[in-house]
C-alpha atoms as a PDB file:
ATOM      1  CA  UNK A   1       0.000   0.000   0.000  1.00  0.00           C
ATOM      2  CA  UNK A   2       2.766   2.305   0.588  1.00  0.00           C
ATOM      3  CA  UNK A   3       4.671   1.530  -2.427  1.00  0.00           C
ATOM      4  CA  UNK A   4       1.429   2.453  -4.383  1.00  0.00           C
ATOM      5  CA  UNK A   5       1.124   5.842  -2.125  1.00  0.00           C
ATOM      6  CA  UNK A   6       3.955   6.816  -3.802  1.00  0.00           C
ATOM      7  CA  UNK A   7       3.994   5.244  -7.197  1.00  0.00           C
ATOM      8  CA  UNK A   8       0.947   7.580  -7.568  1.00  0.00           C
ATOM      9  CA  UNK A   9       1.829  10.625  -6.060  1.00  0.00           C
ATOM     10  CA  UNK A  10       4.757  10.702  -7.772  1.00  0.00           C
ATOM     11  CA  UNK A  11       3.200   9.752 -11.188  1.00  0.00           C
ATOM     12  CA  UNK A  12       0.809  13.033 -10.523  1.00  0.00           C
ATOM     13  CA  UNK A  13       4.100  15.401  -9.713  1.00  0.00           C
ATOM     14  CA  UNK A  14       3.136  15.616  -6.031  1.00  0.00           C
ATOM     15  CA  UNK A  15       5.782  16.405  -3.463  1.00  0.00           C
ATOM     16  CA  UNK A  16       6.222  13.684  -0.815  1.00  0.00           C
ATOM     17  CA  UNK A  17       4.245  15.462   2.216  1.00  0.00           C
ATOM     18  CA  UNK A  18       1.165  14.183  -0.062  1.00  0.00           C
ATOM     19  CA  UNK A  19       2.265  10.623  -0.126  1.00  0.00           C
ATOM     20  CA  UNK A  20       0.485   9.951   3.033  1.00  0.00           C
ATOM     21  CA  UNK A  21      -2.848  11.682   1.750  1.00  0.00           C
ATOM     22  CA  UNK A  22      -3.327   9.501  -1.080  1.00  0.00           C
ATOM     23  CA  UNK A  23      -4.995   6.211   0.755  1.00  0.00           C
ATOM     24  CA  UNK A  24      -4.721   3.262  -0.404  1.00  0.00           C
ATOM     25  CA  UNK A  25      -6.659   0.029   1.577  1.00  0.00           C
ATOM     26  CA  UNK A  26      -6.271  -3.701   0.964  1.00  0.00           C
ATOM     27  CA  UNK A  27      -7.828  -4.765  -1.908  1.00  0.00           C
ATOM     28  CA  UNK A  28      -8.912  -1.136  -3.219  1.00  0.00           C
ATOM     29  CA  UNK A  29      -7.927  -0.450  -6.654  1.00  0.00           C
ATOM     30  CA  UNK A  30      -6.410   2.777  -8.186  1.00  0.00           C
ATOM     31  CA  UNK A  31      -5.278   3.618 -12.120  1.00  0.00           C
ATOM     32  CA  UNK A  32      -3.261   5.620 -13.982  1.00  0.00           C
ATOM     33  CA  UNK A  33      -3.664   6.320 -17.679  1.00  0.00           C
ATOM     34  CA  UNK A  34      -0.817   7.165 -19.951  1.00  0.00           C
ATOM     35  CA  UNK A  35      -1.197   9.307 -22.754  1.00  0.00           C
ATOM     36  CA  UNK A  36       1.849  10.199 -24.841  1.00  0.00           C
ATOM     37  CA  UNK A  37       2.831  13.681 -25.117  1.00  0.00           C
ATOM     38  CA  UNK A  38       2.284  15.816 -28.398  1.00  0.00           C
ATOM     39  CA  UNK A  39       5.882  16.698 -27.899  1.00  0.00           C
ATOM     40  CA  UNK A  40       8.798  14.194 -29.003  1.00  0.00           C
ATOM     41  CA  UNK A  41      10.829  12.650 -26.544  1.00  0.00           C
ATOM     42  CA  UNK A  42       8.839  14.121 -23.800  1.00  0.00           C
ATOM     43  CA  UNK A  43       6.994  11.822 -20.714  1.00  0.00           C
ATOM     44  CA  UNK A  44       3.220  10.657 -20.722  1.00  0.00           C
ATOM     45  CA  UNK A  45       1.058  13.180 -20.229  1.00  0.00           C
ATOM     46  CA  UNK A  46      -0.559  11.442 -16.871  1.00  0.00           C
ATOM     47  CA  UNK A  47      -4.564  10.959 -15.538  1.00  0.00           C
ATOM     48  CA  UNK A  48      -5.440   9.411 -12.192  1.00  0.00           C
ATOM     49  CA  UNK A  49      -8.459   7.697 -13.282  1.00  0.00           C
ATOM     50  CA  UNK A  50      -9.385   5.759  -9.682  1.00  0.00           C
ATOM     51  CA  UNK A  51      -7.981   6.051  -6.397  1.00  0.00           C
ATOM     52  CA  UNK A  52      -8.386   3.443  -3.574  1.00  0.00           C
ATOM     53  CA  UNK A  53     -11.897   2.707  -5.097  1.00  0.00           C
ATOM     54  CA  UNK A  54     -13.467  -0.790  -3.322  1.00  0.00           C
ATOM     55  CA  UNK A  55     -16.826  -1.769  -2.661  1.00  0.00           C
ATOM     56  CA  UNK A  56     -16.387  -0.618   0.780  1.00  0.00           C
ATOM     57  CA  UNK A  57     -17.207   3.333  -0.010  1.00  0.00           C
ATOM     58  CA  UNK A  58     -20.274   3.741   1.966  1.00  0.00           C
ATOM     59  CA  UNK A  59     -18.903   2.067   5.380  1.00  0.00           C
ATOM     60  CA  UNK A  60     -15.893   4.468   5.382  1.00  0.00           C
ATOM     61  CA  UNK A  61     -18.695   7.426   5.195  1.00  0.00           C
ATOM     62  CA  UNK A  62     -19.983   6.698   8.890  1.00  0.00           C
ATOM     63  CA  UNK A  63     -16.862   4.607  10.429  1.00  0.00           C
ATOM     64  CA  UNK A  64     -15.590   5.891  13.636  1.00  0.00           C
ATOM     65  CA  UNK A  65     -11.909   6.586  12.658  1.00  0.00           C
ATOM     66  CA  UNK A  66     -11.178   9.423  14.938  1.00  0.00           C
ATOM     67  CA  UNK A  67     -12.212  11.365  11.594  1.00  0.00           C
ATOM     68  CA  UNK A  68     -12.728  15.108  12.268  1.00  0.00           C
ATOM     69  CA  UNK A  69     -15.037  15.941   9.211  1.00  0.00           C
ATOM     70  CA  UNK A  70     -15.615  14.375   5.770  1.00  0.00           C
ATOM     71  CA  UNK A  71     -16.009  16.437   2.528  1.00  0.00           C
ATOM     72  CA  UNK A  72     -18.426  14.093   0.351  1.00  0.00           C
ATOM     73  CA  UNK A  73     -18.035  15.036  -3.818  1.00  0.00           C
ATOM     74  CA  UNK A  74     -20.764  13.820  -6.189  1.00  0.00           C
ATOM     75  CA  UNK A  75     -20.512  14.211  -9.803  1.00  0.00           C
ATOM     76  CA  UNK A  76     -24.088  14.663 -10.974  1.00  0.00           C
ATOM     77  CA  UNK A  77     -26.193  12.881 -13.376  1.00  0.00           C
ATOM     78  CA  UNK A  78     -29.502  13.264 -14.836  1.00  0.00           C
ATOM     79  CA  UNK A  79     -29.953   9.273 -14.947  1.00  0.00           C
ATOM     80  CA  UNK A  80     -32.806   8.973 -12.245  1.00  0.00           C
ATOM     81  CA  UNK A  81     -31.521   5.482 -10.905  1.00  0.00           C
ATOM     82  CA  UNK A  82     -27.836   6.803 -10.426  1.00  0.00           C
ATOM     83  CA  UNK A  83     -29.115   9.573  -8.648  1.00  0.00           C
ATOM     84  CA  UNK A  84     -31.342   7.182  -6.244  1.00  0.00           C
ATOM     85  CA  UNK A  85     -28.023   5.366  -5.705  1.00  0.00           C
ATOM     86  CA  UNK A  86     -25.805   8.535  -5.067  1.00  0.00           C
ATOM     87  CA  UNK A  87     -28.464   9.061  -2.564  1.00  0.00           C
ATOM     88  CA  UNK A  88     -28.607   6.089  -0.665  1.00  0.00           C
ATOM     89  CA  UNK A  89     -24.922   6.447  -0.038  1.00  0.00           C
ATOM     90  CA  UNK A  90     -25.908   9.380   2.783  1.00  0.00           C
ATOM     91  CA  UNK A  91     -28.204   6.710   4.107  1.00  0.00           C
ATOM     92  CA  UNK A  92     -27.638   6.737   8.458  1.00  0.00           C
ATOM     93  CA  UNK A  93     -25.100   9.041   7.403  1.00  0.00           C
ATOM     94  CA  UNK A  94     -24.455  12.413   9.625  1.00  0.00           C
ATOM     95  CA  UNK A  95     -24.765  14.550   6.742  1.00  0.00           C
ATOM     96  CA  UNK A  96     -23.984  18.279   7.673  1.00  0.00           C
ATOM     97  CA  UNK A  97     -24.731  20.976   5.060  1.00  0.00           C
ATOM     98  CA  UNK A  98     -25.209  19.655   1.171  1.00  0.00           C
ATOM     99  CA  UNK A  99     -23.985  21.970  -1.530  1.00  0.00           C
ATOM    100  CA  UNK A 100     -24.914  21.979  -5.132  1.00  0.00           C
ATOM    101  CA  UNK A 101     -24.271  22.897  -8.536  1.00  0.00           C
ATOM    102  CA  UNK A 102     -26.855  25.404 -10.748  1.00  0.00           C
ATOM    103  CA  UNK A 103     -28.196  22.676 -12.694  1.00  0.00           C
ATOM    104  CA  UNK A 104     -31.209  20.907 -13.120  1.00  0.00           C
ATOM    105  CA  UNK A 105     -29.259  17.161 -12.637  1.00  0.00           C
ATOM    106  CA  UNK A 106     -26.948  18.810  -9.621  1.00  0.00           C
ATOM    107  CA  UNK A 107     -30.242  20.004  -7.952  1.00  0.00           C
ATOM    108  CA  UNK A 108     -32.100  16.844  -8.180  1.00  0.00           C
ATOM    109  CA  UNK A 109     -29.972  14.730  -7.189  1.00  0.00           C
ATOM    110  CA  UNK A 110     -28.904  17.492  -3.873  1.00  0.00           C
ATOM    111  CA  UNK A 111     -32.569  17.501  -3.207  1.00  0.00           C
ATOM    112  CA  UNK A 112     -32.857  13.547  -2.794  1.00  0.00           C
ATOM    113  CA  UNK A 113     -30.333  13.562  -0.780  1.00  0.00           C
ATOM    114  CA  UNK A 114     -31.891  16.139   1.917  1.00  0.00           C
ATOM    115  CA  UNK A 115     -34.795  14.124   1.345  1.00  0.00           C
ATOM    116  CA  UNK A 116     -32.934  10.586   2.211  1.00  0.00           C
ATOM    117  CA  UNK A 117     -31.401  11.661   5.713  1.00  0.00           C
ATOM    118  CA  UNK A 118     -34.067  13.341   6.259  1.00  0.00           C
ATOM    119  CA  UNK A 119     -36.408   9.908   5.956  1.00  0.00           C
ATOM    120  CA  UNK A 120     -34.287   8.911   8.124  1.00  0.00           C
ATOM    121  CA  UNK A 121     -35.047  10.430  11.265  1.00  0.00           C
ATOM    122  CA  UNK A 122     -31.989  13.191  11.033  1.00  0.00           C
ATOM    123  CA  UNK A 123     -32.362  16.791  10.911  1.00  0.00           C
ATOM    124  CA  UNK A 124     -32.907  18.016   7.769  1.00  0.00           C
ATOM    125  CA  UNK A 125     -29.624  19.578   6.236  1.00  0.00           C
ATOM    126  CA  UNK A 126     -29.441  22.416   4.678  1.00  0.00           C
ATOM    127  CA  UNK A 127     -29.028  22.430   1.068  1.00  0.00           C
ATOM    128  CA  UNK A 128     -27.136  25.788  -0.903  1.00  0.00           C
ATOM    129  CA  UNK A 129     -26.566  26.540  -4.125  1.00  0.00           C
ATOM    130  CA  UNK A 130     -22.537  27.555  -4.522  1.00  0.00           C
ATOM    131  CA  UNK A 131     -22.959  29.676  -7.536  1.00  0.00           C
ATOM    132  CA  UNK A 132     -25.875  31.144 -10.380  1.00  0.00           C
ATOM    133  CA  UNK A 133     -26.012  29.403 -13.453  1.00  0.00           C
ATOM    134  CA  UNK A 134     -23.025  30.697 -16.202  1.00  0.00           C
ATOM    135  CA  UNK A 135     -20.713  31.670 -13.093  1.00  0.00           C
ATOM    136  CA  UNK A 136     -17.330  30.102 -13.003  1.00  0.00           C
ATOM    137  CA  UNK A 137     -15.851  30.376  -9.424  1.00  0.00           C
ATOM    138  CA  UNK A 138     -12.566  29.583  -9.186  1.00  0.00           C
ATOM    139  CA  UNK A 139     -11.525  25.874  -7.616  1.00  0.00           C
ATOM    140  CA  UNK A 140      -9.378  27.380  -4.558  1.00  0.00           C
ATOM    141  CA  UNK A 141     -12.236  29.590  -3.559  1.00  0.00           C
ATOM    142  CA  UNK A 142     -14.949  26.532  -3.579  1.00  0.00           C
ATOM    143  CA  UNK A 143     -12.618  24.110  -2.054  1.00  0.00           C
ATOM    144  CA  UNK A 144     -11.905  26.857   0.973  1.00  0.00           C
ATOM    145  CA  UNK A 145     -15.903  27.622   1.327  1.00  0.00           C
ATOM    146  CA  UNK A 146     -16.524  23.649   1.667  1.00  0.00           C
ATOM    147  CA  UNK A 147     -13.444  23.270   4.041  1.00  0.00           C
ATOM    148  CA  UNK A 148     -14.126  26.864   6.105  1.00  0.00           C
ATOM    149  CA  UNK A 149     -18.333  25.342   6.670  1.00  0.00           C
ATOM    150  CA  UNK A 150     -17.128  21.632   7.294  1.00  0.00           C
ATOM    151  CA  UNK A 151     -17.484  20.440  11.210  1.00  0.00           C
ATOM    152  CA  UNK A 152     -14.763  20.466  12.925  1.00  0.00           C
ATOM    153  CA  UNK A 153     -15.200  17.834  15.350  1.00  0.00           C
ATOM    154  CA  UNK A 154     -17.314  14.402  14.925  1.00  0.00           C
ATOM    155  CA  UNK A 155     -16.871  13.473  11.833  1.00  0.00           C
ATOM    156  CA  UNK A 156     -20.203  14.612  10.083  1.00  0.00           C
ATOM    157  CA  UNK A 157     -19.775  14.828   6.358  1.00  0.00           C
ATOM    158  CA  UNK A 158     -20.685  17.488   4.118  1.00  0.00           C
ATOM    159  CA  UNK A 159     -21.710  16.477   0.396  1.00  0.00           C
ATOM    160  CA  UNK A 160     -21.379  18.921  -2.814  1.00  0.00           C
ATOM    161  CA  UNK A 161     -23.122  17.736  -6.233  1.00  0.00           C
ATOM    162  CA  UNK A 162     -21.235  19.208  -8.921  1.00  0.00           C
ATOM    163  CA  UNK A 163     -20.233  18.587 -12.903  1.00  0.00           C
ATOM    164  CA  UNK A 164     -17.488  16.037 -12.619  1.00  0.00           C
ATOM    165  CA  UNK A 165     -15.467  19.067 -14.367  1.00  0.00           C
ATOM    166  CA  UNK A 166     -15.809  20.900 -11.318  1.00  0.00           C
ATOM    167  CA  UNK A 167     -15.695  17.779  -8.883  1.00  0.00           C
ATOM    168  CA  UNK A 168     -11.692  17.062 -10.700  1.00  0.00           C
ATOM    169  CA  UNK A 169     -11.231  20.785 -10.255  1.00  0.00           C
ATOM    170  CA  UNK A 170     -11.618  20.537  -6.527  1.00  0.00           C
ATOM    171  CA  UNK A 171      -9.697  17.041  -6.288  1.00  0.00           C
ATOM    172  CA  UNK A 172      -6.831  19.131  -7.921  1.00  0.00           C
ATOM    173  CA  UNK A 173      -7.104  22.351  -5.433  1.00  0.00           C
ATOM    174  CA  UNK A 174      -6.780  19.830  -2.290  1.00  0.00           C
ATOM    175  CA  UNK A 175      -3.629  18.570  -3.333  1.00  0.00           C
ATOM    176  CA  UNK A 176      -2.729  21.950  -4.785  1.00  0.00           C
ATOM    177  CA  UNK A 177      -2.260  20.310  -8.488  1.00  0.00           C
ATOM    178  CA  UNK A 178      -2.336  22.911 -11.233  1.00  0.00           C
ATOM    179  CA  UNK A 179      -4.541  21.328 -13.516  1.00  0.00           C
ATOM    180  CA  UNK A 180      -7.888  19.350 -13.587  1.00  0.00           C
ATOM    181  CA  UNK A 181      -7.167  17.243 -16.412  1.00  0.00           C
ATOM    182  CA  UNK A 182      -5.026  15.104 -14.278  1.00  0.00           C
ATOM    183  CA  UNK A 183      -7.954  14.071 -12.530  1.00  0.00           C
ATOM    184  CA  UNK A 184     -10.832  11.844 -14.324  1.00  0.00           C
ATOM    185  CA  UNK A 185     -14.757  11.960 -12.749  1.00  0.00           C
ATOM    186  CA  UNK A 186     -17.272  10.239 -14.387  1.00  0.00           C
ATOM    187  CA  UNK A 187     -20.619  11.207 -13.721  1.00  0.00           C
ATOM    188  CA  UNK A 188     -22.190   9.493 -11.165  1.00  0.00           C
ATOM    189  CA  UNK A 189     -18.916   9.138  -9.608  1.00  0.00           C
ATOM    190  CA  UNK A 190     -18.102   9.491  -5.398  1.00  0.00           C
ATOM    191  CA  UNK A 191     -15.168  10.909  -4.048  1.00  0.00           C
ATOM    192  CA  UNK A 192     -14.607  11.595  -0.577  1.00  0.00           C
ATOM    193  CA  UNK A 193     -12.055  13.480   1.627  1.00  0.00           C
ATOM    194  CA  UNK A 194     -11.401  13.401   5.278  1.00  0.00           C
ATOM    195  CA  UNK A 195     -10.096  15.659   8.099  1.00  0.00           C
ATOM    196  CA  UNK A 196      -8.163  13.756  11.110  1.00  0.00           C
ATOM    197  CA  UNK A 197      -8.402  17.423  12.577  1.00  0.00           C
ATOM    198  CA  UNK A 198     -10.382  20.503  12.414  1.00  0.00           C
ATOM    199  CA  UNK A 199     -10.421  21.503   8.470  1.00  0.00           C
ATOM    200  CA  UNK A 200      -9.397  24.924   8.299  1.00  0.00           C
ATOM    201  CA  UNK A 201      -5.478  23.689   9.908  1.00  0.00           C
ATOM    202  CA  UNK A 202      -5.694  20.325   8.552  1.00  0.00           C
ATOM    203  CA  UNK A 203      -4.572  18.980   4.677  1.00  0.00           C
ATOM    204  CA  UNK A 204      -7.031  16.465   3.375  1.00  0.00           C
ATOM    205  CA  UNK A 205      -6.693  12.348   3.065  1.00  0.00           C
ATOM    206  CA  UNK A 206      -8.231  11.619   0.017  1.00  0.00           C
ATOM    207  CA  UNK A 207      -9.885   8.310   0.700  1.00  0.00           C
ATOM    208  CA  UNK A 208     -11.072   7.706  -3.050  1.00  0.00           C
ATOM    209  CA  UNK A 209     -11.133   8.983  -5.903  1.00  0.00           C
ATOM    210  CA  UNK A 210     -13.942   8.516  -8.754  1.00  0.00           C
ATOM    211  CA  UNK A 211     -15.195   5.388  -7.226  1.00  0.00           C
ATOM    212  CA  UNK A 212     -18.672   4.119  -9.127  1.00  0.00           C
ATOM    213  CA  UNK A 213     -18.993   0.893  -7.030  1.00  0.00           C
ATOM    214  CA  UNK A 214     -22.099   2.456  -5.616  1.00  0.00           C
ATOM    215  CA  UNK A 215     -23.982   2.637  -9.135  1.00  0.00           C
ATOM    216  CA  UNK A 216     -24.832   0.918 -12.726  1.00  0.00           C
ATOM    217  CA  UNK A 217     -24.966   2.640 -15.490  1.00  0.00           C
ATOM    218  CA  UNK A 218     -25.066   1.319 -19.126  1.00  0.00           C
ATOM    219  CA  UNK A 219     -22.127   2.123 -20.791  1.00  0.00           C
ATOM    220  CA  UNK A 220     -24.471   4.288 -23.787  1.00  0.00           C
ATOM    221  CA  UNK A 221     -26.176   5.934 -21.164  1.00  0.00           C
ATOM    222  CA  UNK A 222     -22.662   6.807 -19.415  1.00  0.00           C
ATOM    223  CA  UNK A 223     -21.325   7.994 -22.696  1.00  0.00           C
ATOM    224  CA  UNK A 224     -23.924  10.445 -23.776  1.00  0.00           C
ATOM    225  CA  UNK A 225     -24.222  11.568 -19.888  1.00  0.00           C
ATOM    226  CA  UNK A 226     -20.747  12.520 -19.747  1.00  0.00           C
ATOM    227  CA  UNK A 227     -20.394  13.926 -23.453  1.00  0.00           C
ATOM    228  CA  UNK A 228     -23.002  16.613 -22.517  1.00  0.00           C
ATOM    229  CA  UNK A 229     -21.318  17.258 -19.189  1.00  0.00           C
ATOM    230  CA  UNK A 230     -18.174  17.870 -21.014  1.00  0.00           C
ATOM    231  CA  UNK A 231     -18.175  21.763 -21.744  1.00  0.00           C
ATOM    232  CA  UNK A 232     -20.008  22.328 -18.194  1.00  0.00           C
ATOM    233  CA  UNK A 233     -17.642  25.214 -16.113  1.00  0.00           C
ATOM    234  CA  UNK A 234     -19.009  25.652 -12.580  1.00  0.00           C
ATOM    235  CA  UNK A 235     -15.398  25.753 -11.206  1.00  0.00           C
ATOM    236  CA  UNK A 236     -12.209  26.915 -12.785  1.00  0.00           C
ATOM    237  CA  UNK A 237      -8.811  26.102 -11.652  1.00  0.00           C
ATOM    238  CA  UNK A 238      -6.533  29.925 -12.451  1.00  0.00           C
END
């Protein structure tokens, strides 16, 4: 596990104070695709596809780890099963404050989840919209609003539905990469964070990345949903 800590931090140009922040359990999976470079002689151009993905995604959203808060990242959809899925995830979860995209797919799916912990006998969170519709924040500023509202104490986990555009965006401004393409979402996809101390003085684990054990989508369907998320800009990286 530590050998792949670093085989993909350093892959991704990270310095090695992030090796630790890149988790990696037994059995979990993470990839790397290799693209070569436009210029000659130069190295791969490189995309973390997956990071410690494993079927074991929605126990690690409610385990007792001495975890101080969780950041929760949904890539939206407008497949009405996948979003039903995404949902269930927060099930018996202790779901702080939910954040969503302008869109009709980010809203929907934000608004089942209120309704899901909800159901379930919590408080209702509240649910906020992080920008209008055509805005393009940029990725540091997001990330810090998420971080700066996130508990600081108990582990409760705050969940943002956004284009997977913006989801890699924020992915990137945790780890302070410069540029989002490194980082593949699919929509549909999960990726969580976590805080082993209060999240304004404490640098994120990244306990998976892009993980889509929690859903089923055809592969059609998955195509043409992600084709017309592809020129969606909620969050910019400067």
């Amino acid at each position: 596990n530590n050998m792949n800590q670093a085989m993909v931090a350093t892959a991704l140009g990270l310095p090695v104070t992030v090796f630790r922040r890149l988790v990696q359990d037994n059995a979990a999976v993470s990839s790397l695709l290799l693209t070569p470079s436009d210029v000659e002689g130069a190295s791969p151009v490189v995309t973390l596809e997956r990071l410690n993905v494993s079927s074991a995604l929605k126990s690690k959203l409610d385990a007792d780890d001495g975890i101080a808060a969780r950041v929760l990242l949904l890539a939206h959809t407008g497949d009405k099963a996948a979003q039903a899925a995404q949902a269930a995830l927060v099930e018996g979860v202790d779901v702080g404050d939910v954040y969503c995209g302008p869109f009709a797919a980010a809203q929907a799916t934000a608004a089942q989840l209120v309704a899901t912990v909800a159901a379930g006998g919590a408080a209702e969170p509240d649910m906020t919209t992080l920008m209008d519709a055509g805005a393009a924040l940029p990725a540091e500023e997001v990330w810090s609003l998420l971080v700066g509202r996130a508990p600081t104490s108990g582990g409760a986990c705050s969940v943002a539905v956004l284009d997977p555009n913006a989801v890699s965006a924020l992915v990137c401004a945790a780890l302070g990469m410069a540029s989002a393409s490194s980082v593949r979402i699919d929509v549909g996809s999960a990726t969580l964070m976590e805080f082993h101390g209060p999240p304004a003085d404490t640098p994120p684990r990244v306990r998976c990345v892009n993980s889509m054990t929690h859903i089923t989508i055809e592969p059609a369907v998955q195509a043409e949903l992600q084709a017309t998320s592809s020129g969606v800009a909620e969050v910019s990286m400067e």
